[in-house]
N, C-alpha and C. Protein backbone atom coordinates (compact mmCIF):
# COMPACT_ATOMS: atom_id res chain seq x y z
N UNK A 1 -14.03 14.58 -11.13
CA UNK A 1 -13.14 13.56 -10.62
C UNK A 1 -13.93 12.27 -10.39
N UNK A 2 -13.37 10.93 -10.85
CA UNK A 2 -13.63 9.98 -10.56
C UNK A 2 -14.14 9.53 -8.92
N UNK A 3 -15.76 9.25 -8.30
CA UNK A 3 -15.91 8.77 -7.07
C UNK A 3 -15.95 7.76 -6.94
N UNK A 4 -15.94 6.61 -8.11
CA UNK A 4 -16.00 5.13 -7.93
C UNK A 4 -15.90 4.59 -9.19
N UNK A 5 -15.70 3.25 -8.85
CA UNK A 5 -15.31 2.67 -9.76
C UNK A 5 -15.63 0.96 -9.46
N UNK A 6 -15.87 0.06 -10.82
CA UNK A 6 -16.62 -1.21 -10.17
C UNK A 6 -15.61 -2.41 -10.40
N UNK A 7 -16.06 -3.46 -9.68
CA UNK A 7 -15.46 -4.84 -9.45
C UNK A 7 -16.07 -5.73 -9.21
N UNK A 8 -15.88 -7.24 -9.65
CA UNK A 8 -16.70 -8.21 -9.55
C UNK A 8 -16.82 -8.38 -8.30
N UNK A 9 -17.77 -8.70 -7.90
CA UNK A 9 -18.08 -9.14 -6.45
C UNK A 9 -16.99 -10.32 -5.92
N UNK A 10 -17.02 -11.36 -6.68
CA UNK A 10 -16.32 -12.20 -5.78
C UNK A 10 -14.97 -12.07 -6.06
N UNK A 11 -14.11 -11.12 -6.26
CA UNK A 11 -13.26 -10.47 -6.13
C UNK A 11 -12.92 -10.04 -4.69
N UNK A 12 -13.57 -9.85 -3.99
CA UNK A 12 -13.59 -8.37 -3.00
C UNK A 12 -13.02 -9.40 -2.11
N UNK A 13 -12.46 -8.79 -0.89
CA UNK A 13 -11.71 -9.29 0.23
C UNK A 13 -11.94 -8.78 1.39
N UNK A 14 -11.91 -8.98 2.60
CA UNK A 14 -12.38 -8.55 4.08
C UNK A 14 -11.16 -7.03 3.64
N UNK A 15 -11.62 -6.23 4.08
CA UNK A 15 -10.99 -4.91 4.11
C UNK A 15 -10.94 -4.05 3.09
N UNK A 16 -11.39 -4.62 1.95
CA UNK A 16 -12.19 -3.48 0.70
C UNK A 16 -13.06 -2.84 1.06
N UNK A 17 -13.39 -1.88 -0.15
CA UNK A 17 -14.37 -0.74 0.27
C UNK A 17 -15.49 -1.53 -0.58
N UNK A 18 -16.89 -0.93 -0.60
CA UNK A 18 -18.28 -1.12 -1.42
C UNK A 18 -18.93 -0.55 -1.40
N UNK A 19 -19.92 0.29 -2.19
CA UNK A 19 -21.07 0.66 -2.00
C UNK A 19 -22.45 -0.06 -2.01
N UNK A 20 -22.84 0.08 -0.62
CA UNK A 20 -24.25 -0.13 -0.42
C UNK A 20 -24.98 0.80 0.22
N UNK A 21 -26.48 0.22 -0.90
CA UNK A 21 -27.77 0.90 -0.29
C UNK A 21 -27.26 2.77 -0.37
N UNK A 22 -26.27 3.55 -1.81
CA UNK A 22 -25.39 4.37 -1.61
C UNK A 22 -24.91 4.73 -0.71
N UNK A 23 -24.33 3.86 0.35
CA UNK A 23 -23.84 3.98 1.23
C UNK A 23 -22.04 3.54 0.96
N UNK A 24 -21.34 4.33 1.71
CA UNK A 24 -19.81 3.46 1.62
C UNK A 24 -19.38 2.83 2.68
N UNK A 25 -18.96 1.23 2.19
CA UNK A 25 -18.98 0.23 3.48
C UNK A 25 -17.34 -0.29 3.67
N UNK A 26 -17.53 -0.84 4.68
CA UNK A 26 -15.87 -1.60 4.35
C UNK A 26 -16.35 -2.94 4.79
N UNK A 27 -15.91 -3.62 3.76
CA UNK A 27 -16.15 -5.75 3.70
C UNK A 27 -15.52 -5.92 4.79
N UNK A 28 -16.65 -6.79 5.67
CA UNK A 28 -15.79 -7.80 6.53
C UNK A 28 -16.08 -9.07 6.30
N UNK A 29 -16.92 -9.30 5.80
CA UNK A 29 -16.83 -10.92 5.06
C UNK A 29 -17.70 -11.09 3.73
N UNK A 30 -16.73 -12.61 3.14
CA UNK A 30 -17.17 -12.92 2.08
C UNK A 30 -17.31 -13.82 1.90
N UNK A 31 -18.58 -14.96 1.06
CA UNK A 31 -18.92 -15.72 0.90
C UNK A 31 -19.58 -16.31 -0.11
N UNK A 32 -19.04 -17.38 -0.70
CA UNK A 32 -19.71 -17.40 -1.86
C UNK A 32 -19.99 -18.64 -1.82
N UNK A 33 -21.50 -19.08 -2.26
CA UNK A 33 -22.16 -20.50 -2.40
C UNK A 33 -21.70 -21.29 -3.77
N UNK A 34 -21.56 -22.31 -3.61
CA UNK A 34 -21.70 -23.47 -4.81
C UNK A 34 -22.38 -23.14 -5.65
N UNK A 35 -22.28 -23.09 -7.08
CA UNK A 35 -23.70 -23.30 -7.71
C UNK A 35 -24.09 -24.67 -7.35
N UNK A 36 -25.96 -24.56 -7.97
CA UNK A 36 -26.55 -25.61 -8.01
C UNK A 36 -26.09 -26.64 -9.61
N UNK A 37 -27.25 -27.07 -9.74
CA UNK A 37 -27.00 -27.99 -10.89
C UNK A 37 -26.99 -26.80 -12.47
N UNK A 38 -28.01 -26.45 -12.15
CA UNK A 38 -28.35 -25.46 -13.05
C UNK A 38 -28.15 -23.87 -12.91
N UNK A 39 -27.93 -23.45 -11.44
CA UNK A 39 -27.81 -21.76 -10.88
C UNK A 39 -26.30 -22.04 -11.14
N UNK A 40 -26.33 -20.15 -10.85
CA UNK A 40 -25.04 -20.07 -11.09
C UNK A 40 -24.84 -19.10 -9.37
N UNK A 41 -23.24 -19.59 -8.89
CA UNK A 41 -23.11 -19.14 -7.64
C UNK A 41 -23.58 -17.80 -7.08
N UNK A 42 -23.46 -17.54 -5.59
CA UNK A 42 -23.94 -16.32 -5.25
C UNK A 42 -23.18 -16.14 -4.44
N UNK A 43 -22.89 -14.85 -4.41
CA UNK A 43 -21.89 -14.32 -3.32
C UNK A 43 -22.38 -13.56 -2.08
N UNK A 44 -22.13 -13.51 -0.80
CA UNK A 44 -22.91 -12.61 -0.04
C UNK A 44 -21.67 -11.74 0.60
N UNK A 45 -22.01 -10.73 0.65
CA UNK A 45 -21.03 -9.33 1.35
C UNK A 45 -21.28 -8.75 2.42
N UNK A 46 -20.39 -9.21 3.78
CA UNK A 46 -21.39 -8.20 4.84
C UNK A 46 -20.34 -7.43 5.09
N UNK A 47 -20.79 -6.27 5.14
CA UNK A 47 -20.09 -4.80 5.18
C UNK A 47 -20.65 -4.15 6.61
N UNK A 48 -19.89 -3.19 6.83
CA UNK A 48 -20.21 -2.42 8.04
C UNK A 48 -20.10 -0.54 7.03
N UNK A 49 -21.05 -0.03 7.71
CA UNK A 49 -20.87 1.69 6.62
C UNK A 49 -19.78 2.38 7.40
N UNK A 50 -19.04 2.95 6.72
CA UNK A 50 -18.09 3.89 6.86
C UNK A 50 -18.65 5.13 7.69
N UNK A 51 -18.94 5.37 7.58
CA UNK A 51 -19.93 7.16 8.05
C UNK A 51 -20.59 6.74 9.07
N UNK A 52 -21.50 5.80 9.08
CA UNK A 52 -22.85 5.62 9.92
C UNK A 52 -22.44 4.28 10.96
N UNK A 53 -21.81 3.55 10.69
CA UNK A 53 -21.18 2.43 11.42
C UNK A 53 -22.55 1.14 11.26
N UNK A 54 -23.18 1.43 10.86
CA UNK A 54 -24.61 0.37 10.20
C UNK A 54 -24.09 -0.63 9.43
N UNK A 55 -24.32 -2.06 10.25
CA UNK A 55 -23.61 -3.33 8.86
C UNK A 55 -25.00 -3.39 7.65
N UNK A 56 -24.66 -3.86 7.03
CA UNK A 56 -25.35 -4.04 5.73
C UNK A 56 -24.85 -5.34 4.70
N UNK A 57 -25.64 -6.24 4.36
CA UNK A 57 -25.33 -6.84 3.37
C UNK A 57 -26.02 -7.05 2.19
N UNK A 58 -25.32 -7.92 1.29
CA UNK A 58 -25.53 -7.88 0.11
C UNK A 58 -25.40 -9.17 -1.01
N UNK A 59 -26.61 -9.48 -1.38
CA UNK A 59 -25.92 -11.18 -2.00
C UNK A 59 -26.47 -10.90 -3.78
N UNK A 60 -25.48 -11.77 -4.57
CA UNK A 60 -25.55 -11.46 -6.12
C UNK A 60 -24.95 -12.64 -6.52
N UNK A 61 -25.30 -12.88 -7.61
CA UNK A 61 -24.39 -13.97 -8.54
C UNK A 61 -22.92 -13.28 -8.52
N UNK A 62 -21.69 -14.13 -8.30
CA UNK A 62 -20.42 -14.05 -8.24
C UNK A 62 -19.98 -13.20 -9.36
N UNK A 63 -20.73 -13.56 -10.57
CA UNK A 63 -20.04 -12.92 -11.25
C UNK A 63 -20.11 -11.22 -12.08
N UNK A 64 -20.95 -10.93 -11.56
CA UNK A 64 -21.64 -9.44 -11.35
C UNK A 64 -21.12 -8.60 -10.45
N UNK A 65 -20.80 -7.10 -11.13
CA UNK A 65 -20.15 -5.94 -11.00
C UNK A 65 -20.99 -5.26 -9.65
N UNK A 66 -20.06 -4.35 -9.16
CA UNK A 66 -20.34 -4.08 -8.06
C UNK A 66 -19.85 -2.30 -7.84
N UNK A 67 -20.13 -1.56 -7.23
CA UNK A 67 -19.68 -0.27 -7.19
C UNK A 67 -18.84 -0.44 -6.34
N UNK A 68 -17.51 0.34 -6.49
CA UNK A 68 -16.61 0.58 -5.38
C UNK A 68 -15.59 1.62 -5.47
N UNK A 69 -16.51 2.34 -3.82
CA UNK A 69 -15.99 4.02 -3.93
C UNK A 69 -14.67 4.36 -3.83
N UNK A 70 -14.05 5.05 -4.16
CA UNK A 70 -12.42 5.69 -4.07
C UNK A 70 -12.41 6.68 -3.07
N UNK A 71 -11.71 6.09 -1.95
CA UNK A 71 -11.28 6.95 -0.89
C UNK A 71 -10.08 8.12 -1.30
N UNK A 72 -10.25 9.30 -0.59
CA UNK A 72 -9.12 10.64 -1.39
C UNK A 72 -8.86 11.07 0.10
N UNK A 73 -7.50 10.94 0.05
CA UNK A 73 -7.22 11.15 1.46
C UNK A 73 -6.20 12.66 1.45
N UNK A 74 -6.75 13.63 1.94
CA UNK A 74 -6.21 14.76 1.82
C UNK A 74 -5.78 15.38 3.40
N UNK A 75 -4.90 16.83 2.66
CA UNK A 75 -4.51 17.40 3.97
C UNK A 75 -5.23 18.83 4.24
N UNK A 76 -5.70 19.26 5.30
CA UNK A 76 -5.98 20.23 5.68
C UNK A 76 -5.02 21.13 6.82
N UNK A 77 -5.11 22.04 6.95
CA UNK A 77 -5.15 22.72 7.90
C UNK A 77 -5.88 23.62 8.86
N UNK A 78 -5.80 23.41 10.44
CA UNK A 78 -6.95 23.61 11.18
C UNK A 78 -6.58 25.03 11.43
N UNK A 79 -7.62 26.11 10.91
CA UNK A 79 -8.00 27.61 10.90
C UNK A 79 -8.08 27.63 12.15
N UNK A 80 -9.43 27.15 12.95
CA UNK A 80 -9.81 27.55 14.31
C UNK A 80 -11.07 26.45 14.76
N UNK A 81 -11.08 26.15 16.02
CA UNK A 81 -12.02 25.36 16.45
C UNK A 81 -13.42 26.07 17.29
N UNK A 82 -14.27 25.59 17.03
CA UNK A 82 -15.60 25.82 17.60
C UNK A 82 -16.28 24.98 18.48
N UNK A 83 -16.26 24.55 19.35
CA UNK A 83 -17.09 23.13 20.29
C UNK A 83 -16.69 22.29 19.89
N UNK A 84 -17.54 21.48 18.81
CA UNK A 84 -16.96 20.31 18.37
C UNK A 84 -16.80 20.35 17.05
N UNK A 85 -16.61 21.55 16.09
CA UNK A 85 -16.66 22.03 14.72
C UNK A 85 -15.18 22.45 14.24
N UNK A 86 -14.26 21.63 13.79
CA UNK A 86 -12.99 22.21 13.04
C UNK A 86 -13.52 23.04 12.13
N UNK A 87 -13.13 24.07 11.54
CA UNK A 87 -12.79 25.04 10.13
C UNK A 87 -11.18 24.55 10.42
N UNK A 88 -11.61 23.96 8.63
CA UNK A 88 -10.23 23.56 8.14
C UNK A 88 -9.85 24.18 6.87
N UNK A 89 -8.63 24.43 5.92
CA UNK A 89 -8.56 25.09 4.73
C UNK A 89 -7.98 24.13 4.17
N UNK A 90 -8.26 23.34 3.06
CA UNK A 90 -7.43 22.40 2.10
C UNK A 90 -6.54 22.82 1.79
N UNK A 91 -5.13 22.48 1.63
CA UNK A 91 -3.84 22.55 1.83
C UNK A 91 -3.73 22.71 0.15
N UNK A 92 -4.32 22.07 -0.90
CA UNK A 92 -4.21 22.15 -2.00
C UNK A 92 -5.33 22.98 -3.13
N UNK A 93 -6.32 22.93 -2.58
CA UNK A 93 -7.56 23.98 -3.38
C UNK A 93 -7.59 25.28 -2.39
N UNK A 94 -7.34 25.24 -1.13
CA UNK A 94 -7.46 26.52 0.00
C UNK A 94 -8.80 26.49 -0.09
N UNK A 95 -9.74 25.72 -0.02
CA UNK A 95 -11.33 25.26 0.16
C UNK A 95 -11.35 25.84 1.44
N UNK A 96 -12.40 26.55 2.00
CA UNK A 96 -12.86 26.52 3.35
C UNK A 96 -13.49 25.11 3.78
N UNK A 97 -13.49 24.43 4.93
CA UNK A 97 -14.39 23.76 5.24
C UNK A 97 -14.57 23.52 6.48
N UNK A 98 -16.17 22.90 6.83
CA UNK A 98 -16.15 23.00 8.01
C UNK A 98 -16.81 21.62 9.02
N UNK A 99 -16.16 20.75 9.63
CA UNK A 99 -15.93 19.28 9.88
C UNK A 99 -16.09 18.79 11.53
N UNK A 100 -17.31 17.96 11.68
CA UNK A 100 -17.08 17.57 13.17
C UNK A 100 -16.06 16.61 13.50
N UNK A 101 -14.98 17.13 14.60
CA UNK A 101 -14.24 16.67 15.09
C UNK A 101 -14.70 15.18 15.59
N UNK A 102 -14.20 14.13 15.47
CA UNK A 102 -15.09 12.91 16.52
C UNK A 102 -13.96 12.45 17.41
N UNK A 103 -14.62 11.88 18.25
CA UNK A 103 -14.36 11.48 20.00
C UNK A 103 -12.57 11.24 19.65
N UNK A 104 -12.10 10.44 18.87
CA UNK A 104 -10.54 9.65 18.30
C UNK A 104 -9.52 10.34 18.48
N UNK A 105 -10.06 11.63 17.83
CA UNK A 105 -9.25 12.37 16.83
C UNK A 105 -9.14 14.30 18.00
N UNK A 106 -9.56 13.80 18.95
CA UNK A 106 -10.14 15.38 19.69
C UNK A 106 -8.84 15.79 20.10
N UNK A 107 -7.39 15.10 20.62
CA UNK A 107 -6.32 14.94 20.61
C UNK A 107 -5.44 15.70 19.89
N UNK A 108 -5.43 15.32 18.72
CA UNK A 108 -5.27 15.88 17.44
C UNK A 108 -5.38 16.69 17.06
N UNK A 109 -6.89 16.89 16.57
CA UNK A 109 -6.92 18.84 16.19
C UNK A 109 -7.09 19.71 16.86
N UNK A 110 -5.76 20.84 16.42
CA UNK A 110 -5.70 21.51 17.40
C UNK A 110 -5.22 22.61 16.25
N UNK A 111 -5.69 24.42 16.71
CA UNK A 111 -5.34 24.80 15.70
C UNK A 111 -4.07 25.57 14.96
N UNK A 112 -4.08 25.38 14.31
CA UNK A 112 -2.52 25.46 12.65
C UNK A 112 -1.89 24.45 12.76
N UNK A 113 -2.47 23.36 13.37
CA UNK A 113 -2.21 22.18 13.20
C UNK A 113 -2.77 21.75 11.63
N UNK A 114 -1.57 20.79 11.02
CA UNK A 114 -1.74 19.80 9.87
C UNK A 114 -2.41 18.68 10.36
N UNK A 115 -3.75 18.54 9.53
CA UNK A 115 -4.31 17.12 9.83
C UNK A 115 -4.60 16.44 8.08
N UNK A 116 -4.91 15.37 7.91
CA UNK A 116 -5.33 14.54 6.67
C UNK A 116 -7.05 14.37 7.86
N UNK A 117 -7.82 14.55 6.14
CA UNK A 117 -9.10 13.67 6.01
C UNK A 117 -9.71 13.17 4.79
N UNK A 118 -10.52 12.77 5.19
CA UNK A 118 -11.20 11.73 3.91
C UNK A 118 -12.02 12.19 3.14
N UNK A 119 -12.01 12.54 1.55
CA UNK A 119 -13.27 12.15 0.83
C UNK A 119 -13.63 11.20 0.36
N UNK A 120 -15.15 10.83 0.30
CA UNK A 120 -16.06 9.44 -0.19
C UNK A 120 -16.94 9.79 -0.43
N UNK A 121 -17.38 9.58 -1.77
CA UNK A 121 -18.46 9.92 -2.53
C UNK A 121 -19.36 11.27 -1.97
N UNK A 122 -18.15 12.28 -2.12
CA UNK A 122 -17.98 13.75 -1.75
C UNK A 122 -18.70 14.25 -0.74
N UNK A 123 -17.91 12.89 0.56
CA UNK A 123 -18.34 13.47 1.72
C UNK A 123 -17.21 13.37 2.08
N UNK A 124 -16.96 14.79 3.00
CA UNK A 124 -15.89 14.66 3.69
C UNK A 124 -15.91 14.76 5.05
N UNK A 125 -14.88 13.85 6.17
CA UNK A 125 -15.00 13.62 7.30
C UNK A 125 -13.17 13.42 8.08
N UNK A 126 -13.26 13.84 9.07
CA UNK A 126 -12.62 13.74 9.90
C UNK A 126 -12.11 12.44 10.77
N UNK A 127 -12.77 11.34 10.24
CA UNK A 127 -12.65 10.18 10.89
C UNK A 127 -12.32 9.34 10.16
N UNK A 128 -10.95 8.37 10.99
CA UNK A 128 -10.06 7.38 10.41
C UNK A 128 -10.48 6.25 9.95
N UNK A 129 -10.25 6.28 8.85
CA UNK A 129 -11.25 5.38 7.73
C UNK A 129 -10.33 3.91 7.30
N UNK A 130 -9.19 4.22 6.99
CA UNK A 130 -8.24 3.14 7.34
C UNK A 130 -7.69 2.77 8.06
């Protein structure tokens, strides 16, 4: 299955996804310089990571390709809880899996309860990504 797919940089908009540093980020700003007389413009991207919450940026000529990961937003169902460890079963492969609950979401899963989570660049997580 497709995990990404690319786009020109100065394309991108505050609330797209990106990969940096293989990391998956979400844009919160964008900026792109003038060219000079002779350069050709540059764009800069500052992102915050999805997973790790670490900003990160990124500067390139405008018109140069960029990776950008495909979020897969699926459903599980919660088997049984452990401390802070859901076992969940994918609703569509019947995958076992097994997922830390975070602080947001503790509300929520609860078990044979239906929940949705995220894959990104075949990590999967429990935390609200959009």
């Amino acid at each position: 299955m497709v995990e990404k797919t690319t786009q020109v940089i100065k394309n991108l908009k505050p609330g797209n996804y990106i990969i940096i540093d293989n990391a998956p980020c979400k844009v919160e700003k964008v900026t792109t310089s003038t060219s000079g007389k002779h350069g050709a413009a540059k764009t800069r991207v500052d992102a915050i990571g999805l997973l790790d919450g670490v900003r990160r940026s990124i500067v390139k000529p405008s018109d140069e390709e960029v990776e950008v990961p495909i979020l897969q937003k699926k459903k599980a169902q919660v088997l049984a809880i452990e401390g802070n460890i859901a076992h969940l079963m994918d609703l569509q492969t019947f995958e076992e899996l097994q997922l830390e609950i975070p602080e947001e979401r503790k509300e929520e899963v609860k078990e044979g309860a239906e929940i949705e989570y995220y894959e990104i660049l075949n990590i999967k997580t429990l935390k609200p990504l959009k």
